[in-house]
C-alpha atoms as a PDB file:
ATOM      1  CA  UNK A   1      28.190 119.101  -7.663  1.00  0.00           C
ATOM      2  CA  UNK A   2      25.930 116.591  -6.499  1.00  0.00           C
ATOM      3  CA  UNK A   3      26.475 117.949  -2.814  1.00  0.00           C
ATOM      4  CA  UNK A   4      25.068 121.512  -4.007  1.00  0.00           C
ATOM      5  CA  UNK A   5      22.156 119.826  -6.384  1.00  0.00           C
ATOM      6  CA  UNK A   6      21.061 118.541  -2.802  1.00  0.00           C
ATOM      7  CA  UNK A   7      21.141 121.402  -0.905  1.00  0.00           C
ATOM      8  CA  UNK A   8      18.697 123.474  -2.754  1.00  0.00           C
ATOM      9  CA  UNK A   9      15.979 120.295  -2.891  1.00  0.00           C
ATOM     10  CA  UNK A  10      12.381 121.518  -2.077  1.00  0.00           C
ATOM     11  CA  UNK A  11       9.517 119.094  -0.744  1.00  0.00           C
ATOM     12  CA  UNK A  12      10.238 115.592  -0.983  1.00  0.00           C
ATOM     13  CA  UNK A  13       6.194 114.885  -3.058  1.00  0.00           C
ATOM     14  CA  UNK A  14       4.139 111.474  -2.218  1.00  0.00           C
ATOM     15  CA  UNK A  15       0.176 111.405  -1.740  1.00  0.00           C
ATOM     16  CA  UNK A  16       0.443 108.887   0.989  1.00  0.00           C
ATOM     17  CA  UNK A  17      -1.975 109.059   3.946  1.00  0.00           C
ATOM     18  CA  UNK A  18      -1.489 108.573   7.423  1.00  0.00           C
ATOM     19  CA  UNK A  19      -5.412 108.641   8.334  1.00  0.00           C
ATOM     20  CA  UNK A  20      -5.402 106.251  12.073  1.00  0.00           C
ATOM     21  CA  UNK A  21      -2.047 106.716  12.626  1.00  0.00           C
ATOM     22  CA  UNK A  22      -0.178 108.616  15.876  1.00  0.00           C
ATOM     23  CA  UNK A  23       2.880 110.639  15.356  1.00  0.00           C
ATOM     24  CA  UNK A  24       4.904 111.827  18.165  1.00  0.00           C
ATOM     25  CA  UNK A  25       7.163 114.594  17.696  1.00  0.00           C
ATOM     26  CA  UNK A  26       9.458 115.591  19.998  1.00  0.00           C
ATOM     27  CA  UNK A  27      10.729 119.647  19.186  1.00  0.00           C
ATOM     28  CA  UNK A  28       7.724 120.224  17.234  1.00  0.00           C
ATOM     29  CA  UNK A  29       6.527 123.630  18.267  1.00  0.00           C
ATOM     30  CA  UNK A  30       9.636 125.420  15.954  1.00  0.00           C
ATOM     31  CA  UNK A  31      11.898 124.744  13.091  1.00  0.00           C
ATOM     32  CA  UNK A  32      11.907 121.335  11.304  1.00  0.00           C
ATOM     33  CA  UNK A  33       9.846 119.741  13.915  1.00  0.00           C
ATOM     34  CA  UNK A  34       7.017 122.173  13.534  1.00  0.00           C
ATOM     35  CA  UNK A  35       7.428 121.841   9.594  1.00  0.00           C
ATOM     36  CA  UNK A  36       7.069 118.001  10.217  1.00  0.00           C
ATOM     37  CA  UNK A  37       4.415 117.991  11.943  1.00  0.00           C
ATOM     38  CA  UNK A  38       2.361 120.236   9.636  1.00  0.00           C
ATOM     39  CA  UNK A  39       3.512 117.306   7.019  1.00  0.00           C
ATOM     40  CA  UNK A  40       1.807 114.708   9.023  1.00  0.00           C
ATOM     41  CA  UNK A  41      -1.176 116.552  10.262  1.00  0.00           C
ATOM     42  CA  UNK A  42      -1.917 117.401   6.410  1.00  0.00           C
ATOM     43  CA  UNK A  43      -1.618 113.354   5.797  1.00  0.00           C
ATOM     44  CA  UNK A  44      -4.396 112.750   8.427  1.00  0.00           C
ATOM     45  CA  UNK A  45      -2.244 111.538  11.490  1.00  0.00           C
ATOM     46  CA  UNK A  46      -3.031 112.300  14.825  1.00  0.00           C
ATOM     47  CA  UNK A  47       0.002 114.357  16.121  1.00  0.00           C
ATOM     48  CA  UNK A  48       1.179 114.480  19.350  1.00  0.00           C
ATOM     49  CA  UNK A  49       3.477 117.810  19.962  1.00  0.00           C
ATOM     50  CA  UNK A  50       6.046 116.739  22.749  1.00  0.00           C
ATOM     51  CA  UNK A  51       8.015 119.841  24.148  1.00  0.00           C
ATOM     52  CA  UNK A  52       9.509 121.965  27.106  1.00  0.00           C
ATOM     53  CA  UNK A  53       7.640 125.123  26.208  1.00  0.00           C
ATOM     54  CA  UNK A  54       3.946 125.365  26.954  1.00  0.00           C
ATOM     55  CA  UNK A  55       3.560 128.580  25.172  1.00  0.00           C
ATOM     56  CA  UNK A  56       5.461 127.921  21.936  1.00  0.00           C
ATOM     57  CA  UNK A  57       3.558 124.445  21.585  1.00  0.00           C
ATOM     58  CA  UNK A  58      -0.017 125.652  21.902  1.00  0.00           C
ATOM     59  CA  UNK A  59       1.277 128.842  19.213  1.00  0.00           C
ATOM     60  CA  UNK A  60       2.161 125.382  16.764  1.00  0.00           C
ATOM     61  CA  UNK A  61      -0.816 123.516  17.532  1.00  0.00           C
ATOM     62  CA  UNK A  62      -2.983 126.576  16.607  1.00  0.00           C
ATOM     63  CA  UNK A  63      -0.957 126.885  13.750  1.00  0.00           C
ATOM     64  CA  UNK A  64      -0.785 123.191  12.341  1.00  0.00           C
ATOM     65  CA  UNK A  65      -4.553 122.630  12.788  1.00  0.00           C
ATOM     66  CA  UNK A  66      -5.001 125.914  10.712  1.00  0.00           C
ATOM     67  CA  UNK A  67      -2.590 125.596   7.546  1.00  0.00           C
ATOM     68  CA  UNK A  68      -3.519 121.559   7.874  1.00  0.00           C
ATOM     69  CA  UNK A  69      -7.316 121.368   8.441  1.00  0.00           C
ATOM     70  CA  UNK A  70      -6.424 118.551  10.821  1.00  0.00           C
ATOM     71  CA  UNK A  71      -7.636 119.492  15.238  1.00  0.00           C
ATOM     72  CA  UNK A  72      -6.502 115.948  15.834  1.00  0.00           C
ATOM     73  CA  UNK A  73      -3.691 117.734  17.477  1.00  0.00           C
ATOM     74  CA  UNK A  74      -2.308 117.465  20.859  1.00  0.00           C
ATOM     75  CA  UNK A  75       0.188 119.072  23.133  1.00  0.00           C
ATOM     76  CA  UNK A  76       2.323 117.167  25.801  1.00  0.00           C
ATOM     77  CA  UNK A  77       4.781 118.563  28.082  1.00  0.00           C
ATOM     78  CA  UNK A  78       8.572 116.698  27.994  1.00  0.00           C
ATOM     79  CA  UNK A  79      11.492 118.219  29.211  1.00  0.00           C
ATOM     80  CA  UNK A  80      14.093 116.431  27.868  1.00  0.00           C
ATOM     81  CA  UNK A  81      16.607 117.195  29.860  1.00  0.00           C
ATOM     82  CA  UNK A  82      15.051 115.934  33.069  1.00  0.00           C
ATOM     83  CA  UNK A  83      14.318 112.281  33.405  1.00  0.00           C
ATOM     84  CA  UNK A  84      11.162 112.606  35.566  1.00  0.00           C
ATOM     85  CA  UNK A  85       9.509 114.329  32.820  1.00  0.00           C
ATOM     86  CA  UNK A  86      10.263 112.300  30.612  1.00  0.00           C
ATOM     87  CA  UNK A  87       9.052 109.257  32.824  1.00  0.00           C
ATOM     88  CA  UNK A  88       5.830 111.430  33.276  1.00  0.00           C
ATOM     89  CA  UNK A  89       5.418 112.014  29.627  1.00  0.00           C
ATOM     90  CA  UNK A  90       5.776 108.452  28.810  1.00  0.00           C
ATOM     91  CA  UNK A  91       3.449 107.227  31.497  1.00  0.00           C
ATOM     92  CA  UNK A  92       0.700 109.876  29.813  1.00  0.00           C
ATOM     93  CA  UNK A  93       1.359 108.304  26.378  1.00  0.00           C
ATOM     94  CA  UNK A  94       0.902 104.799  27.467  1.00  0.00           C
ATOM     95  CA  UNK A  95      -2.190 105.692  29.932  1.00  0.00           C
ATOM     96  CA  UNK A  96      -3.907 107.679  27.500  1.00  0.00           C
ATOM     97  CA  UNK A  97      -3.224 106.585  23.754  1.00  0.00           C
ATOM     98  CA  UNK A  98      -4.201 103.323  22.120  1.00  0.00           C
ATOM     99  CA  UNK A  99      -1.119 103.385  19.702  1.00  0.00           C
ATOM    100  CA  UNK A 100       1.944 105.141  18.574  1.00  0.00           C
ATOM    101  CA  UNK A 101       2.938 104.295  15.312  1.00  0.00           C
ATOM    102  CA  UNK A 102       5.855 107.068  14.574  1.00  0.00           C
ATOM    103  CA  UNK A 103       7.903 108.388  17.055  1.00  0.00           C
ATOM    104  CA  UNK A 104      10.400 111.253  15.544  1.00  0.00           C
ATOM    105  CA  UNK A 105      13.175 112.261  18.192  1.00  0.00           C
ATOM    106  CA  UNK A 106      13.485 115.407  17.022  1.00  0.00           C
ATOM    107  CA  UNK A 107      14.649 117.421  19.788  1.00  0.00           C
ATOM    108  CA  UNK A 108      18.213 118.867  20.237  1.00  0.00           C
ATOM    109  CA  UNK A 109      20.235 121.572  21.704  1.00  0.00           C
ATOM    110  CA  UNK A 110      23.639 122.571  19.590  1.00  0.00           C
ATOM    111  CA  UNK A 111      27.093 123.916  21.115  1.00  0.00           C
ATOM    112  CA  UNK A 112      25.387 125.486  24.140  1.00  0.00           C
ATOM    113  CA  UNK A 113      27.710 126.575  26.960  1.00  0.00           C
ATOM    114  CA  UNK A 114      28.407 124.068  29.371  1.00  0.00           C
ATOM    115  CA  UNK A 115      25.678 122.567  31.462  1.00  0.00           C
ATOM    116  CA  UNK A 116      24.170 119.468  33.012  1.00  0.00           C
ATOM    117  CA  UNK A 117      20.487 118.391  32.790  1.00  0.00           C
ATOM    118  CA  UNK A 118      18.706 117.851  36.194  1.00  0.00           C
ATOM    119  CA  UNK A 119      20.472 114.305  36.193  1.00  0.00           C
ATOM    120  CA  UNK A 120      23.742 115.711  36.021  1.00  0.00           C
ATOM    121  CA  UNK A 121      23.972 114.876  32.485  1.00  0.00           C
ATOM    122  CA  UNK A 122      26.302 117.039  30.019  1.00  0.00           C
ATOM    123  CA  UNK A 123      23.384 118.773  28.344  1.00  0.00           C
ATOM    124  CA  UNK A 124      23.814 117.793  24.963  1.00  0.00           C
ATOM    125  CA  UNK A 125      24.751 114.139  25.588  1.00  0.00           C
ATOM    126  CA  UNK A 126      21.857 114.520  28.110  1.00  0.00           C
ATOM    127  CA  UNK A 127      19.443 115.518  25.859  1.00  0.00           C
ATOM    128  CA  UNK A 128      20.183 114.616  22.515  1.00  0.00           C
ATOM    129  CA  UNK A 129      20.873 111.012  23.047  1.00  0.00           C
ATOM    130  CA  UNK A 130      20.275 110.215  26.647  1.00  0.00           C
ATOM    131  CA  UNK A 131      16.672 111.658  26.705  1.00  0.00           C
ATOM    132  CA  UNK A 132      15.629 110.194  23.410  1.00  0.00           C
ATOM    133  CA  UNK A 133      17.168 106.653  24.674  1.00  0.00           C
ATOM    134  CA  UNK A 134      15.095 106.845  27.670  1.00  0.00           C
ATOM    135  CA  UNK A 135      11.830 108.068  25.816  1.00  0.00           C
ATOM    136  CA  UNK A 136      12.073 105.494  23.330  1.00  0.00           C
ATOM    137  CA  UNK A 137      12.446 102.642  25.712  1.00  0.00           C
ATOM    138  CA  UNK A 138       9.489 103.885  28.209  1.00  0.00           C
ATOM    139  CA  UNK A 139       7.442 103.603  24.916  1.00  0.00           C
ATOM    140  CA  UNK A 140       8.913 101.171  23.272  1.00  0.00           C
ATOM    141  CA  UNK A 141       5.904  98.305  24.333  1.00  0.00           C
ATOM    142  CA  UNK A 142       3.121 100.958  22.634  1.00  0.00           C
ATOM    143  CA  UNK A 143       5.203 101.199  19.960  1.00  0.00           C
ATOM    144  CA  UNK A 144       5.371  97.176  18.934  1.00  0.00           C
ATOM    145  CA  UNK A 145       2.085  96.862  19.701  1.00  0.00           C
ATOM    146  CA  UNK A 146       1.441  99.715  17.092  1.00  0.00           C
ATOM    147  CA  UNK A 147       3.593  97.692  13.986  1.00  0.00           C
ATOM    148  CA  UNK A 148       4.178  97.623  11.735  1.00  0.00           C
ATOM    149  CA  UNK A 149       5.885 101.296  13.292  1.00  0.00           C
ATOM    150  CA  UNK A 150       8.820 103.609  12.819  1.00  0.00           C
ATOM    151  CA  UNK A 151      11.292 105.370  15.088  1.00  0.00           C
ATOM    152  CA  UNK A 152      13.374 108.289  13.790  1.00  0.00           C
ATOM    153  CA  UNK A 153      15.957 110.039  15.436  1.00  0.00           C
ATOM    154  CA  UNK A 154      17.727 113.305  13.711  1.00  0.00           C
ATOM    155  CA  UNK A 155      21.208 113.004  13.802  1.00  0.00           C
ATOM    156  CA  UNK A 156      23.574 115.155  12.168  1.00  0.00           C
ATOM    157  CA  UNK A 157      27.027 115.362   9.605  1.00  0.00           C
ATOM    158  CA  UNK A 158      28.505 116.560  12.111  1.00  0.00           C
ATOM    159  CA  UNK A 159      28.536 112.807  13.862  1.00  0.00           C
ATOM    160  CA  UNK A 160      31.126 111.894  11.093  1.00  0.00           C
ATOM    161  CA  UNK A 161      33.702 114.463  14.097  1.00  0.00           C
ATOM    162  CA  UNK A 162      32.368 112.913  16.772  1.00  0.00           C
ATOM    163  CA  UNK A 163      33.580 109.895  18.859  1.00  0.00           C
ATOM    164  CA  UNK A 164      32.283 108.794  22.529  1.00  0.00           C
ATOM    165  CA  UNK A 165      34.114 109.759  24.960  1.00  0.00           C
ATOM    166  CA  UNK A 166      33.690 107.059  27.005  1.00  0.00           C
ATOM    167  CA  UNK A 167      36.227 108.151  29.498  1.00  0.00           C
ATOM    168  CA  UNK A 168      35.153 111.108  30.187  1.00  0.00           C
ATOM    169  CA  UNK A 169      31.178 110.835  28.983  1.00  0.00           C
ATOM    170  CA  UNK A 170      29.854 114.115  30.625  1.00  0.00           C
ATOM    171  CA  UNK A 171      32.792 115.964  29.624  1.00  0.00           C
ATOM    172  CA  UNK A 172      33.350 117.133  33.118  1.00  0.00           C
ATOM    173  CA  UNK A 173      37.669 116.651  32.500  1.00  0.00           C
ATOM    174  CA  UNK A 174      37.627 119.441  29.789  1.00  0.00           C
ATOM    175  CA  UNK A 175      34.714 121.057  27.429  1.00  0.00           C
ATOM    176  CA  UNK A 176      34.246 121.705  23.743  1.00  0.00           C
ATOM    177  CA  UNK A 177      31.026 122.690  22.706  1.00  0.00           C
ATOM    178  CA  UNK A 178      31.537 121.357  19.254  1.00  0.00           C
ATOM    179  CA  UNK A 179      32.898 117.962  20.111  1.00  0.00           C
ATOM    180  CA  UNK A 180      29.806 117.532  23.114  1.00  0.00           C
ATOM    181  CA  UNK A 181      28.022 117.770  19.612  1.00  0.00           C
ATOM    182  CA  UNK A 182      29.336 115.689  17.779  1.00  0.00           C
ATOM    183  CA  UNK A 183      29.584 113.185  19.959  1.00  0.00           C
ATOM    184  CA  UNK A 184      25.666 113.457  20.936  1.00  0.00           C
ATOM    185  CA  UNK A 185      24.889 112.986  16.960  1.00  0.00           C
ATOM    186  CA  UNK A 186      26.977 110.309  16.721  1.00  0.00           C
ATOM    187  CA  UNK A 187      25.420 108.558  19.659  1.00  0.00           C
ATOM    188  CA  UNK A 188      22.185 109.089  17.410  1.00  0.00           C
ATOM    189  CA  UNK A 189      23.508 107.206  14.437  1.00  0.00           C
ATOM    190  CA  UNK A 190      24.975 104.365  17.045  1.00  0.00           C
ATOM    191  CA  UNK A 191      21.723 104.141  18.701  1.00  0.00           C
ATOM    192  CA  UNK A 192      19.428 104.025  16.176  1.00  0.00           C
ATOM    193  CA  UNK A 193      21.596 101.174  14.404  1.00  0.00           C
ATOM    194  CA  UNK A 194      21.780  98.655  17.664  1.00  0.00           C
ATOM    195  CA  UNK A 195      18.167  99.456  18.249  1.00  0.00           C
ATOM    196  CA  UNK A 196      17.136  98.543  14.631  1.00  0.00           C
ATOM    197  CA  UNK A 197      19.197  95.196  15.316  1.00  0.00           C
ATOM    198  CA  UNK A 198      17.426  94.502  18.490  1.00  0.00           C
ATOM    199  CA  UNK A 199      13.908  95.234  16.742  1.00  0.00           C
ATOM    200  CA  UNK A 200      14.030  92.847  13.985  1.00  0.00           C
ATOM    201  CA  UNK A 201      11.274  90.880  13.922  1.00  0.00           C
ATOM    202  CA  UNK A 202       8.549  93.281  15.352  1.00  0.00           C
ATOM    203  CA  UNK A 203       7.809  94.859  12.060  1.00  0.00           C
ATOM    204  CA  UNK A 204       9.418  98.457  13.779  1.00  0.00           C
ATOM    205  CA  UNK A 205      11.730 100.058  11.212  1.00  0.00           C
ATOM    206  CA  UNK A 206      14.236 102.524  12.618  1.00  0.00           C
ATOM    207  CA  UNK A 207      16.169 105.198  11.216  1.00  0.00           C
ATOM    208  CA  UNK A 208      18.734 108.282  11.551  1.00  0.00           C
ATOM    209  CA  UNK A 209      19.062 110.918   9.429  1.00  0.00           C
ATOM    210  CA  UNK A 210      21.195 114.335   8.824  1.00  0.00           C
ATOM    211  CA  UNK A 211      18.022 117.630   8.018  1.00  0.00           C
ATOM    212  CA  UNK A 212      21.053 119.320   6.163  1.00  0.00           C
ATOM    213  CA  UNK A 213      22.508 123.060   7.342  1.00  0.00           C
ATOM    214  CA  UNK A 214      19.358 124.559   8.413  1.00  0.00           C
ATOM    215  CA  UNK A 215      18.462 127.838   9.121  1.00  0.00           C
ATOM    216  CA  UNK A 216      16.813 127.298  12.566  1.00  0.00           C
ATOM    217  CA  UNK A 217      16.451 128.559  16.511  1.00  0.00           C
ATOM    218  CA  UNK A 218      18.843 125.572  16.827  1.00  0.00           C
ATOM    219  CA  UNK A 219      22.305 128.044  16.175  1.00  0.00           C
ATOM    220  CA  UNK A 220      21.380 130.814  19.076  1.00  0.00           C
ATOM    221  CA  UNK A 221      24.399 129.189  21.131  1.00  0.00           C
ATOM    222  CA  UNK A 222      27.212 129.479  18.213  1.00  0.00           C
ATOM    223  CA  UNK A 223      29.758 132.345  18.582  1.00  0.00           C
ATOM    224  CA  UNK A 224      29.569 135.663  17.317  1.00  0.00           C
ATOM    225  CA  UNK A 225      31.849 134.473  14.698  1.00  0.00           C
ATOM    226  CA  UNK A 226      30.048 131.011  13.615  1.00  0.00           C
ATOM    227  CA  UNK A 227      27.340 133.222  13.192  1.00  0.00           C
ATOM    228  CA  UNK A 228      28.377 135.822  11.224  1.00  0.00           C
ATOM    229  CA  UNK A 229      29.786 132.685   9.064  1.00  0.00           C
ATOM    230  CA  UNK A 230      26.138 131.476   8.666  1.00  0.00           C
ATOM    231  CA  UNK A 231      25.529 134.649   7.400  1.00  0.00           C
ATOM    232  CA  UNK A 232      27.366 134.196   4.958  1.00  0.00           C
ATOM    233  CA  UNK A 233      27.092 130.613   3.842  1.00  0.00           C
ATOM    234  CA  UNK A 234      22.831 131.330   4.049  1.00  0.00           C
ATOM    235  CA  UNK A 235      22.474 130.935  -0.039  1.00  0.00           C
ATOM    236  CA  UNK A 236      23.845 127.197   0.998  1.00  0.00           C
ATOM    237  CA  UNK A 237      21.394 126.544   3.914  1.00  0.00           C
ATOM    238  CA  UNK A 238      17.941 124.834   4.029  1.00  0.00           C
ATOM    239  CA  UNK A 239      14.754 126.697   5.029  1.00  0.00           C
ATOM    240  CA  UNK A 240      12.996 124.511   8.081  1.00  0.00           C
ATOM    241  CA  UNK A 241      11.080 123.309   5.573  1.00  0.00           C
ATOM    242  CA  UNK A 242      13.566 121.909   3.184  1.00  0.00           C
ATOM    243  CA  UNK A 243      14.807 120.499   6.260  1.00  0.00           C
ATOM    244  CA  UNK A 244      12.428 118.703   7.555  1.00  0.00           C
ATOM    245  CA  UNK A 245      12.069 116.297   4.221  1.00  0.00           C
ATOM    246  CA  UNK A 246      13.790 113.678   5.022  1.00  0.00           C
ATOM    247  CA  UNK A 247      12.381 113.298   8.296  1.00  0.00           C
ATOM    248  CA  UNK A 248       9.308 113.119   6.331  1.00  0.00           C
ATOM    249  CA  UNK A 249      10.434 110.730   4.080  1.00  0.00           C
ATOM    250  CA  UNK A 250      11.577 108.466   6.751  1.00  0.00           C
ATOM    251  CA  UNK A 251       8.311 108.680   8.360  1.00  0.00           C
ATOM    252  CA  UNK A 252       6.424 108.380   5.283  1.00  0.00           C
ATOM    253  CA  UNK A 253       8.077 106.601   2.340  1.00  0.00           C
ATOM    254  CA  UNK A 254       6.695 103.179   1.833  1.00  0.00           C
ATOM    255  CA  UNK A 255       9.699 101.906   0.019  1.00  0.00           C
ATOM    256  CA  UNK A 256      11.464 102.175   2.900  1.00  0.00           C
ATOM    257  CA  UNK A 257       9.278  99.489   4.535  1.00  0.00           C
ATOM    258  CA  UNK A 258      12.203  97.045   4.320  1.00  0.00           C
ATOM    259  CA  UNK A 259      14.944  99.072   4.960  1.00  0.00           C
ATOM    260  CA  UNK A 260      16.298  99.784   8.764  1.00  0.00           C
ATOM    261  CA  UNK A 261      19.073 100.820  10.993  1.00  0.00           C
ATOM    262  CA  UNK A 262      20.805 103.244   8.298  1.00  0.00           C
ATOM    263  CA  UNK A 263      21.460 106.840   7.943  1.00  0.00           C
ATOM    264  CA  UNK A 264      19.765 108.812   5.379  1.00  0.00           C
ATOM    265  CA  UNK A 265      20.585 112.552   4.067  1.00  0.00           C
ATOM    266  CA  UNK A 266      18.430 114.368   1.096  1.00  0.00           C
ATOM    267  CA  UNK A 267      15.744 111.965   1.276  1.00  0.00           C
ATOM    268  CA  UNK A 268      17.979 109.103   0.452  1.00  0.00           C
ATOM    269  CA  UNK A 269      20.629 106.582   2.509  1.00  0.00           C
ATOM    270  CA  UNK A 270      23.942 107.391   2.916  1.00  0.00           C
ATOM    271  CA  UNK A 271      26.511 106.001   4.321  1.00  0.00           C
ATOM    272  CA  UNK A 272      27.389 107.313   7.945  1.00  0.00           C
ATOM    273  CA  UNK A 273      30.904 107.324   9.368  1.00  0.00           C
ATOM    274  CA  UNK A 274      32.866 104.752  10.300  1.00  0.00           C
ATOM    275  CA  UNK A 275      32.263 104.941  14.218  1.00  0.00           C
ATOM    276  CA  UNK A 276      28.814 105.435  12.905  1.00  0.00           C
ATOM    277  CA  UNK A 277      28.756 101.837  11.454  1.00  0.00           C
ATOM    278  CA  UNK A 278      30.999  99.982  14.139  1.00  0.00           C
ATOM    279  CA  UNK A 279      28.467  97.591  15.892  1.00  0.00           C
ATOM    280  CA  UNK A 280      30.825  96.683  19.023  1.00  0.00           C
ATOM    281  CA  UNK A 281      30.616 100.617  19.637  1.00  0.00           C
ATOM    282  CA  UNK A 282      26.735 100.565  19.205  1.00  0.00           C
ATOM    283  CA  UNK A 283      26.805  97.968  21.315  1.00  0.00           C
ATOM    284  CA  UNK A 284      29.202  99.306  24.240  1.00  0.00           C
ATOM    285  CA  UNK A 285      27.456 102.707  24.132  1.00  0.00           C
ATOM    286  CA  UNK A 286      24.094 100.693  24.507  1.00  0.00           C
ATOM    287  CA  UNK A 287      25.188  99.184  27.662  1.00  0.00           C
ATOM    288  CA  UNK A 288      26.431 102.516  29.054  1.00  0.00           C
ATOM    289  CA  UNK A 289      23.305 104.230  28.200  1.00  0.00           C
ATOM    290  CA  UNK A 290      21.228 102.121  30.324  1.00  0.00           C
ATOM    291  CA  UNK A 291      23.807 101.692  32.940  1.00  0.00           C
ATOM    292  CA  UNK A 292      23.811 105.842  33.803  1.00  0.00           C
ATOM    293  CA  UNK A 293      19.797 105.511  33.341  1.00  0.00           C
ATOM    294  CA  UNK A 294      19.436 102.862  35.330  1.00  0.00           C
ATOM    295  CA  UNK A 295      17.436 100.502  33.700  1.00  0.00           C
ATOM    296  CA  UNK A 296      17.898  96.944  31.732  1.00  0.00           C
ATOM    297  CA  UNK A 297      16.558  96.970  27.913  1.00  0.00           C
ATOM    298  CA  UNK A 298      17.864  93.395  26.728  1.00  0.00           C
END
């Protein structure tokens, strides 16, 4: 029962301000990303909208400012799937900002057909965890200097099927689009909980989270018949803006200001799956992160 209680939760409700702080979203120009950002901007922070399309981000940044009353809104390009944007994104960012006191990977693609990013990448290992690993370290000096900080990254339930693959990371021996998935959201949970190791001490609180079933852009890649199953379960899904509260809260909620490296679902931690809490593969996936990147982050 308690499952169902939590799926029909509304806006998570706190008065807190974010006036001289910097938010960077990444996937904020649709869905719960958008519906985050219009959070923050109401709260006074100065939000930086990270995506691929041009078009679509300067449509949200018209939109936040509006419903929000906030123009401290700005629009980056990052192409997450392409690790010279995201080099030139982060190189912006540090250039041209003072601080950057939330970072919210946000960003995802979800059972697409197979593909590789420009790095040759599996797409959603690519992008979902790869990209977000790579953004976070480029700005991971502007972030400390920001503390005390926070760094999200939206994971998934559907981690708790994944594993990493480490044989066979790119999934070039055979392809599922559901188990690419998984395994990209469970490289989420893994990497947000060896990062929140590594960061004790800064005052940088990091956390991973599961935005519930939600009824977003995010599904265009499921079959005709995963679909038409959406369809049906729809009284059970979350709007983008029931969604996006616990990204929020994770942002947001100053009782968490002493909490870091777990997994939170329905504006509250949870416990993650057992992969999901095994440090040795947190660890091993850390290593092999940075070794297809090519760079050292001790």
């Amino acid at each position: 029962m308690n499952y169902f209680r939590n799926m029909f939760k509304g806006r998570w409700c706190s008065d807190i301000r974010l006036d001289g702080k910097t938010a960077i979203i990444t996937g904020s120009n649709t869905g719960i990303g958008k519906e985050t950002a219009q959070d923050l901007a109401r709260r006074g922070a100065r939000i930086i909208i990270a995506c691929r399309d041009m078009e679509k981000a300067e449509a949200a940044k018209k939109e936040i400012s509006e419903s929000s009353g906030n123009t401290n809104i700005l629009v980056k390009r990052l192409d997450l799937s392409d690790t010279k944007s995201i080099r030139e994104f982060a190189q912006q960012i540090n250039s041209e900002e003072n601080q950057v006191n939330i970072l919210i990977n946000n960003a995802g693609v979800m059972m697409c057909p197979y593909s590789k990013t420009a790095d040759g990448f599996e797409l959603q290992f690519g992008v979902n965890h790869l990209g977000h690993f790579l953004l976070t370290y480029l700005l991971i000096d502007i972030i400390k200097k920001s503390a005390p900080a926070r760094i999200i990254n939206v994971s998934s339930m559907a981690h708790k099927w994944g594993n990493i693959m480490f044989e066979d990371i790119n999934s070039e021996k055979s392809y599922d689009s559901l188990k690419a998935y998984s395994q990209s959201k469970l490289a989420n949970v893994l990497f947000s909980r060896e990062l929140a190791e590594r960061l004790k001490g800064f005052n940088i609180n990091v956390y991973s989270l599961h935005p519930g079933v939600v009824r977003t852009e995010l599904g265009r890649h499921l079959s005709s018949a995963s679909q038409f199953s959406m369809k049906l379960m729809r009284p059970f899904t979350k709007s983008s803006v029931e969604g996006a509260q616990t990204s929020i809260y994770c942002a947001v909620a100053p009782e968490l200001e002493k909490e870091t490296g777990a997994y939170y679902s329905d504006c509250a931690s949870t416990p993650c799956s057992r992969r999901g809490a095994d440090d040795q593969l947190a660890k091993k996936l850390w290593d092999l992160s940075c070794q297809l990147l090519k760079i050292t982050w001790d």
